[in-house]
PDB file of N, CA and C in Angstrom:
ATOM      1  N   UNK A   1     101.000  97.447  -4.704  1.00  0.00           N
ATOM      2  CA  UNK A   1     100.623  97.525  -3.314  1.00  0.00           C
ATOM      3  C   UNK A   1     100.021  98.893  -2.996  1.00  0.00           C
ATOM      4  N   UNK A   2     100.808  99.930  -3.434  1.00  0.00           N
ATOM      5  CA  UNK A   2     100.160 101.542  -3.199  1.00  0.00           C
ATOM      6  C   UNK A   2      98.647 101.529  -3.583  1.00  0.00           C
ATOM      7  N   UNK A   3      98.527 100.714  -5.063  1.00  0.00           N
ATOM      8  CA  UNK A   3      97.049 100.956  -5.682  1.00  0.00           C
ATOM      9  C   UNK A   3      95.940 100.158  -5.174  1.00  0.00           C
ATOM     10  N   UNK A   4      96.278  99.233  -4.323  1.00  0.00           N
ATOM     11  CA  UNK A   4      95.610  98.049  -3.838  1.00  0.00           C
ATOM     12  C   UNK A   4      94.773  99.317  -2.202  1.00  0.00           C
ATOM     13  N   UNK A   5      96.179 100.155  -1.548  1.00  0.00           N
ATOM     14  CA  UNK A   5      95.807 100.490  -0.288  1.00  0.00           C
ATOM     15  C   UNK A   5      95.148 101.738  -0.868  1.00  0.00           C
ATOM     16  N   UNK A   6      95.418 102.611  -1.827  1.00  0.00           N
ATOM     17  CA  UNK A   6      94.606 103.697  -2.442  1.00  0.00           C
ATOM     18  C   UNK A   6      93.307 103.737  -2.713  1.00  0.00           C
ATOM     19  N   UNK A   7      92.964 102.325  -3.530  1.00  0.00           N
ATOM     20  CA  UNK A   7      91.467 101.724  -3.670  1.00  0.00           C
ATOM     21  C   UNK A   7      91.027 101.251  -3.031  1.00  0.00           C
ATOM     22  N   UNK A   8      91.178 100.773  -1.458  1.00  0.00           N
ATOM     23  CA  UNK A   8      90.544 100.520  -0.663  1.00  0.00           C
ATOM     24  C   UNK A   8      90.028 101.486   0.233  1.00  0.00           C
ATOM     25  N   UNK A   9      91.507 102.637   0.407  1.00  0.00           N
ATOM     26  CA  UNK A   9      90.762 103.728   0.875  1.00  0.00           C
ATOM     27  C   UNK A   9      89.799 104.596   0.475  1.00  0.00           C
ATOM     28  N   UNK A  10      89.965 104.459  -0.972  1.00  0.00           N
ATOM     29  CA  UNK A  10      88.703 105.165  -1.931  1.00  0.00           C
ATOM     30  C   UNK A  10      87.442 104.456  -1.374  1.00  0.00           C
ATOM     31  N   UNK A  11      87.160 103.719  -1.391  1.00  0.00           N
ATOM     32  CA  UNK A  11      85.914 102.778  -1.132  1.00  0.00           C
ATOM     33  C   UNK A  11      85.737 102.900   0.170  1.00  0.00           C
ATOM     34  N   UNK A  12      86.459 102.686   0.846  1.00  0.00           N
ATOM     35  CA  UNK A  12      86.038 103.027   2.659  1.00  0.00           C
ATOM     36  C   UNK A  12      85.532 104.821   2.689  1.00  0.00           C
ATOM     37  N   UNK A  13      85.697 105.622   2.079  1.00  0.00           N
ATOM     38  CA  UNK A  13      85.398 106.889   1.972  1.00  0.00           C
ATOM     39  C   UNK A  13      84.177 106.940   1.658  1.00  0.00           C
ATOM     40  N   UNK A  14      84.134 105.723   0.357  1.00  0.00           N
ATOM     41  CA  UNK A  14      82.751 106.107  -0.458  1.00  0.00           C
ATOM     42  C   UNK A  14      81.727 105.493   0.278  1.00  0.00           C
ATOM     43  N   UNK A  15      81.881 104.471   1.285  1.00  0.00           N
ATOM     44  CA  UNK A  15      81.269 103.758   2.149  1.00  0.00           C
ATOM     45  C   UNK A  15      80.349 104.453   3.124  1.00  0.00           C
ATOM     46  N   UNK A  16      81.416 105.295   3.388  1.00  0.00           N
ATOM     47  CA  UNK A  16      81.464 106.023   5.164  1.00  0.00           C
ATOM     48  C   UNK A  16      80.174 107.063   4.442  1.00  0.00           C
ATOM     49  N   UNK A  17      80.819 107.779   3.434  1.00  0.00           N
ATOM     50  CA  UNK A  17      79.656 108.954   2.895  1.00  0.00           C
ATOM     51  C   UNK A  17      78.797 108.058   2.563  1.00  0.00           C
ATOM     52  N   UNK A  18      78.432 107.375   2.277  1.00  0.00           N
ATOM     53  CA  UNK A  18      76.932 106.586   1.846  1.00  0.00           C
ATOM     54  C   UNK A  18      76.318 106.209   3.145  1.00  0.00           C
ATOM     55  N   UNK A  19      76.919 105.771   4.172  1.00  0.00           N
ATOM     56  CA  UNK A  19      75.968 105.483   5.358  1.00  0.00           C
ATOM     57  C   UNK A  19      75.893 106.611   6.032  1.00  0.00           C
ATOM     58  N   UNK A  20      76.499 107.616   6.254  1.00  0.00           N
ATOM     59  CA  UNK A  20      76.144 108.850   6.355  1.00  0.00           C
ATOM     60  C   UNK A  20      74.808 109.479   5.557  1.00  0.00           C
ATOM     61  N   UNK A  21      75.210 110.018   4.243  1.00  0.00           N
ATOM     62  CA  UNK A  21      73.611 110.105   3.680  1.00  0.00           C
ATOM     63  C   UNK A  21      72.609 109.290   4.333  1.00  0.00           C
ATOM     64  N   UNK A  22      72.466 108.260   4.171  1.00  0.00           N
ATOM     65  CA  UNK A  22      71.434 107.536   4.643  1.00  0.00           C
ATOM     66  C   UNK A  22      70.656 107.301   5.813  1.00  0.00           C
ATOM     67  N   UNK A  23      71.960 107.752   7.046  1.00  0.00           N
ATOM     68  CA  UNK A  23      71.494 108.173   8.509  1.00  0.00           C
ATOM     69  C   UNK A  23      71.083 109.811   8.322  1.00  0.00           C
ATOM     70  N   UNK A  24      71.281 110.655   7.507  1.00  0.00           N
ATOM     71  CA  UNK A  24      70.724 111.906   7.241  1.00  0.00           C
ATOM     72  C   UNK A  24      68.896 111.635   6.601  1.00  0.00           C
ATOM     73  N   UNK A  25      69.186 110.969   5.493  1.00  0.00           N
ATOM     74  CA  UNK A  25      67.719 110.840   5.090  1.00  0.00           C
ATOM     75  C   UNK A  25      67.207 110.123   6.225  1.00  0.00           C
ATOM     76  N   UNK A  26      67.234 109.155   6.552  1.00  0.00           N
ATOM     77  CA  UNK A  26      66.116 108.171   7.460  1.00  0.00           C
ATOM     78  C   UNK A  26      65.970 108.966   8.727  1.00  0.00           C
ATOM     79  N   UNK A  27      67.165 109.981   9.539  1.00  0.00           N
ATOM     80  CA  UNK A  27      66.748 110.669  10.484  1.00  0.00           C
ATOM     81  C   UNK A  27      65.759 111.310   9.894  1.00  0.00           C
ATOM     82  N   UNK A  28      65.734 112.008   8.483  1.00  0.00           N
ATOM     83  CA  UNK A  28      64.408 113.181   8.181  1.00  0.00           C
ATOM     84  C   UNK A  28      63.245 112.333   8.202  1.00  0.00           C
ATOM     85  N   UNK A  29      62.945 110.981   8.150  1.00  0.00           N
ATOM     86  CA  UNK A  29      61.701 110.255   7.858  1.00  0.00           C
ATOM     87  C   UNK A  29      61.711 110.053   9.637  1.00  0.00           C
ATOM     88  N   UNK A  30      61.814 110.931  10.595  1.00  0.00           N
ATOM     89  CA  UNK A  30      61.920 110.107  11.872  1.00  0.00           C
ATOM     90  C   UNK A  30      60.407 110.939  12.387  1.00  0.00           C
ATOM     91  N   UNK A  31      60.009 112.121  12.008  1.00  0.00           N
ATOM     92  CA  UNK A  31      59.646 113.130  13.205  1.00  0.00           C
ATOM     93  C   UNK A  31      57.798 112.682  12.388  1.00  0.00           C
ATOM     94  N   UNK A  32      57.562 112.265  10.559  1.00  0.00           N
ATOM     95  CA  UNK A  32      56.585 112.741   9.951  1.00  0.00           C
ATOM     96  C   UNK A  32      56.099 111.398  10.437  1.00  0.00           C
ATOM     97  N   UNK A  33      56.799 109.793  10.937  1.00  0.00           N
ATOM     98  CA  UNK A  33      56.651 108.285  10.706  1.00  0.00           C
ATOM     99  C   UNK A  33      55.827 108.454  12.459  1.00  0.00           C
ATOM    100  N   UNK A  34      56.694 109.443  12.972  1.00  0.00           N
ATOM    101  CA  UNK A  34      56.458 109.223  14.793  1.00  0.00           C
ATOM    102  C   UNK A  34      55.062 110.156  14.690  1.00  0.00           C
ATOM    103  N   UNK A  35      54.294 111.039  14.067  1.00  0.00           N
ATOM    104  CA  UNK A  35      53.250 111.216  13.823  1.00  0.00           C
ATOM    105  C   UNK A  35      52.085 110.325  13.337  1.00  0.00           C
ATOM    106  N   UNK A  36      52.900 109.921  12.369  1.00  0.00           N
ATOM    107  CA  UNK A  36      51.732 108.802  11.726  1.00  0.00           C
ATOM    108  C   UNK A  36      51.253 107.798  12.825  1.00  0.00           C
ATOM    109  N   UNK A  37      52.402 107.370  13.915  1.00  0.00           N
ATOM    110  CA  UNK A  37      52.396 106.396  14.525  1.00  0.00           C
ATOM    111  C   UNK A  37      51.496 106.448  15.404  1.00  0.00           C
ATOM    112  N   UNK A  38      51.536 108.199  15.728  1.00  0.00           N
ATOM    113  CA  UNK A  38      50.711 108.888  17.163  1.00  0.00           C
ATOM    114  C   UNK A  38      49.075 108.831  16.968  1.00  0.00           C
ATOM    115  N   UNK A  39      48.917 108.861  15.760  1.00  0.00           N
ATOM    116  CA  UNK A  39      47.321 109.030  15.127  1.00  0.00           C
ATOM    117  C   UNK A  39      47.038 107.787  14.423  1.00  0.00           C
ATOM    118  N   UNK A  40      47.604 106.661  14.176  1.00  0.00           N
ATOM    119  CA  UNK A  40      47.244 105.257  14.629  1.00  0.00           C
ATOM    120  C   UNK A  40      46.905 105.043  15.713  1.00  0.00           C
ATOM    121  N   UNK A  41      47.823 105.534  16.786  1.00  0.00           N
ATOM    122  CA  UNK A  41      47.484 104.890  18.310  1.00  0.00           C
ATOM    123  C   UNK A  41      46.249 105.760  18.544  1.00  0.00           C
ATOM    124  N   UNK A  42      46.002 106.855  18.876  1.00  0.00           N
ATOM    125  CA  UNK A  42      44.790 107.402  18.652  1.00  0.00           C
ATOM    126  C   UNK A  42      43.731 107.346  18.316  1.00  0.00           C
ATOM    127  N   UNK A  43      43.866 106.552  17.282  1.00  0.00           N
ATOM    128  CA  UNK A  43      42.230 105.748  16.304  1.00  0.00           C
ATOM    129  C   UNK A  43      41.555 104.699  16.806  1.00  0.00           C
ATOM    130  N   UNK A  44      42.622 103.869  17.813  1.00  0.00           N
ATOM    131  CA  UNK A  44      42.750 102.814  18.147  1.00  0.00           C
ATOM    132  C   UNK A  44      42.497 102.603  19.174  1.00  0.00           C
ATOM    133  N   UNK A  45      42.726 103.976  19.953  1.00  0.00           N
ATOM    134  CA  UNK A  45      42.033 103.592  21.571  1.00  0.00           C
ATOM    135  C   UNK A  45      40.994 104.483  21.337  1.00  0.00           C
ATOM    136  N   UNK A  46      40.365 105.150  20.757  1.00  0.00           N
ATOM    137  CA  UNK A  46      38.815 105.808  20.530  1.00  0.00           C
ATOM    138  C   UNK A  46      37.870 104.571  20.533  1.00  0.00           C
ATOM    139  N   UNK A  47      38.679 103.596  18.810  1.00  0.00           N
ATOM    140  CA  UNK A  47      37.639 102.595  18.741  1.00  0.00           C
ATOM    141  C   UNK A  47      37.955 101.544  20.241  1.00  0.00           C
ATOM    142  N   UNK A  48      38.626 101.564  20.774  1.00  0.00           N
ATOM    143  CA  UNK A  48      38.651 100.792  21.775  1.00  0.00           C
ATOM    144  C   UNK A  48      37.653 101.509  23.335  1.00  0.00           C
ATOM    145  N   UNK A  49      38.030 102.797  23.086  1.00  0.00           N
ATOM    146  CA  UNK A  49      37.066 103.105  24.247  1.00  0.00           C
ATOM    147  C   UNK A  49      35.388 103.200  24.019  1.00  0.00           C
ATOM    148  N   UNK A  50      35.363 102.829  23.041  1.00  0.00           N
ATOM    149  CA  UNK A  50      33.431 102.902  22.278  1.00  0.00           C
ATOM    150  C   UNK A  50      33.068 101.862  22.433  1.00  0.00           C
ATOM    151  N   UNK A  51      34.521 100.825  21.887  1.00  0.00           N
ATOM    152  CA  UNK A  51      33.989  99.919  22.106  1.00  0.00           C
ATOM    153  C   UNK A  51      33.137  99.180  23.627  1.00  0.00           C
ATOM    154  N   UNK A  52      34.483  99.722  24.544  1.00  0.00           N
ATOM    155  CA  UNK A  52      34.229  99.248  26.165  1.00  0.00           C
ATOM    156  C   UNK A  52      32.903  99.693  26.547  1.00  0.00           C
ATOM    157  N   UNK A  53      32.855 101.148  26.164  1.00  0.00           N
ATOM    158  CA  UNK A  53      31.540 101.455  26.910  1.00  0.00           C
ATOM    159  C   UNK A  53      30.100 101.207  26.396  1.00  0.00           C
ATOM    160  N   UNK A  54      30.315 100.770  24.925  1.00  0.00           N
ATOM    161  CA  UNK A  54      28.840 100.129  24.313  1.00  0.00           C
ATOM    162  C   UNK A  54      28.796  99.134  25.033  1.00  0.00           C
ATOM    163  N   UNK A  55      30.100  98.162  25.293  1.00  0.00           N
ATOM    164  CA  UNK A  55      29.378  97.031  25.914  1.00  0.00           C
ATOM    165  C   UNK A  55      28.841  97.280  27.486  1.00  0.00           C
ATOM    166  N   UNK A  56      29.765  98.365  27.769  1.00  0.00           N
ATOM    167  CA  UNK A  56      29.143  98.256  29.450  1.00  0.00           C
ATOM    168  C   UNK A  56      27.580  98.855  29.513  1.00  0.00           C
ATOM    169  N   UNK A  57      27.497  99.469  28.610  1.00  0.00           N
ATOM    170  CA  UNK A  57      25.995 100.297  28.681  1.00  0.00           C
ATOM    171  C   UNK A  57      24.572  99.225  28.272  1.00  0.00           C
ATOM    172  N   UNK A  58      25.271  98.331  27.471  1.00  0.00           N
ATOM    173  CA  UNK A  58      24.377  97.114  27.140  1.00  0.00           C
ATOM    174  C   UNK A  58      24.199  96.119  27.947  1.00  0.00           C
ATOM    175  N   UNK A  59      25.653  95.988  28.947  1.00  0.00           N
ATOM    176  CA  UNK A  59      25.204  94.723  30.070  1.00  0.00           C
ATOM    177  C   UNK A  59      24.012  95.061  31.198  1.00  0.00           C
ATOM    178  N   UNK A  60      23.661  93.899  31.589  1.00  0.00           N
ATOM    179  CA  UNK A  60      22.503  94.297  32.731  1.00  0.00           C
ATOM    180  C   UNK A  60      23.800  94.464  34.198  1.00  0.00           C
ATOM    181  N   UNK A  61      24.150  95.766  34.743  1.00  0.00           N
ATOM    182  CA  UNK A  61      24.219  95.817  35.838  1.00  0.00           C
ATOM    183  C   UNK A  61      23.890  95.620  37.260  1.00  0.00           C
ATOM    184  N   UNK A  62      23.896  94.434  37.999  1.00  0.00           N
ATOM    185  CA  UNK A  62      24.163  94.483  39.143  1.00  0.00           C
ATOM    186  C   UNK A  62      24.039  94.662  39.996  1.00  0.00           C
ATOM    187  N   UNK A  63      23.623  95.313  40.861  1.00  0.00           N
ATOM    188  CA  UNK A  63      24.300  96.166  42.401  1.00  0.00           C
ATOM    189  C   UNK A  63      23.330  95.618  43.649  1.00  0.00           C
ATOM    190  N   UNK A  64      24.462  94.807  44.667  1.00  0.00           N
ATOM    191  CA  UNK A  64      24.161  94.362  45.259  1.00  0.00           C
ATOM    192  C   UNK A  64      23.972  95.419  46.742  1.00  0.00           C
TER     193      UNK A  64
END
């Protein structure tokens, strides 16, 4: 019974430190991923704003 509650506590230890590490590493992948993310969105509304205004510059305007 002692070795049964000993080895479980071993393993709940080894548990706890492993999801620990892992919330340590993946926080460090947080700050370089939220960059990448920023200069996707960036690329994306450039080509989106070129896009808008080629077309508006090509339509026949209007004005009543």
């Amino acid at each position: 019974m002692f070795t049964l509650s000993t080895g479980t506590a071993l393993a709940n230890s080894k548990g706890a430190g492993g999801f620990s590490k892992a919330t340590t590493e993946i926080s460090s992948y947080q700050t370089p991923v939220s960059n990448l993310m920023k200069a996707i969105a960036a690329v994306i509304v450039l080509v989106g704003a070129f896009n808008v205004y080629f077309k508006m510059r090509a339509s026949v305007m209007v004005i009543c």
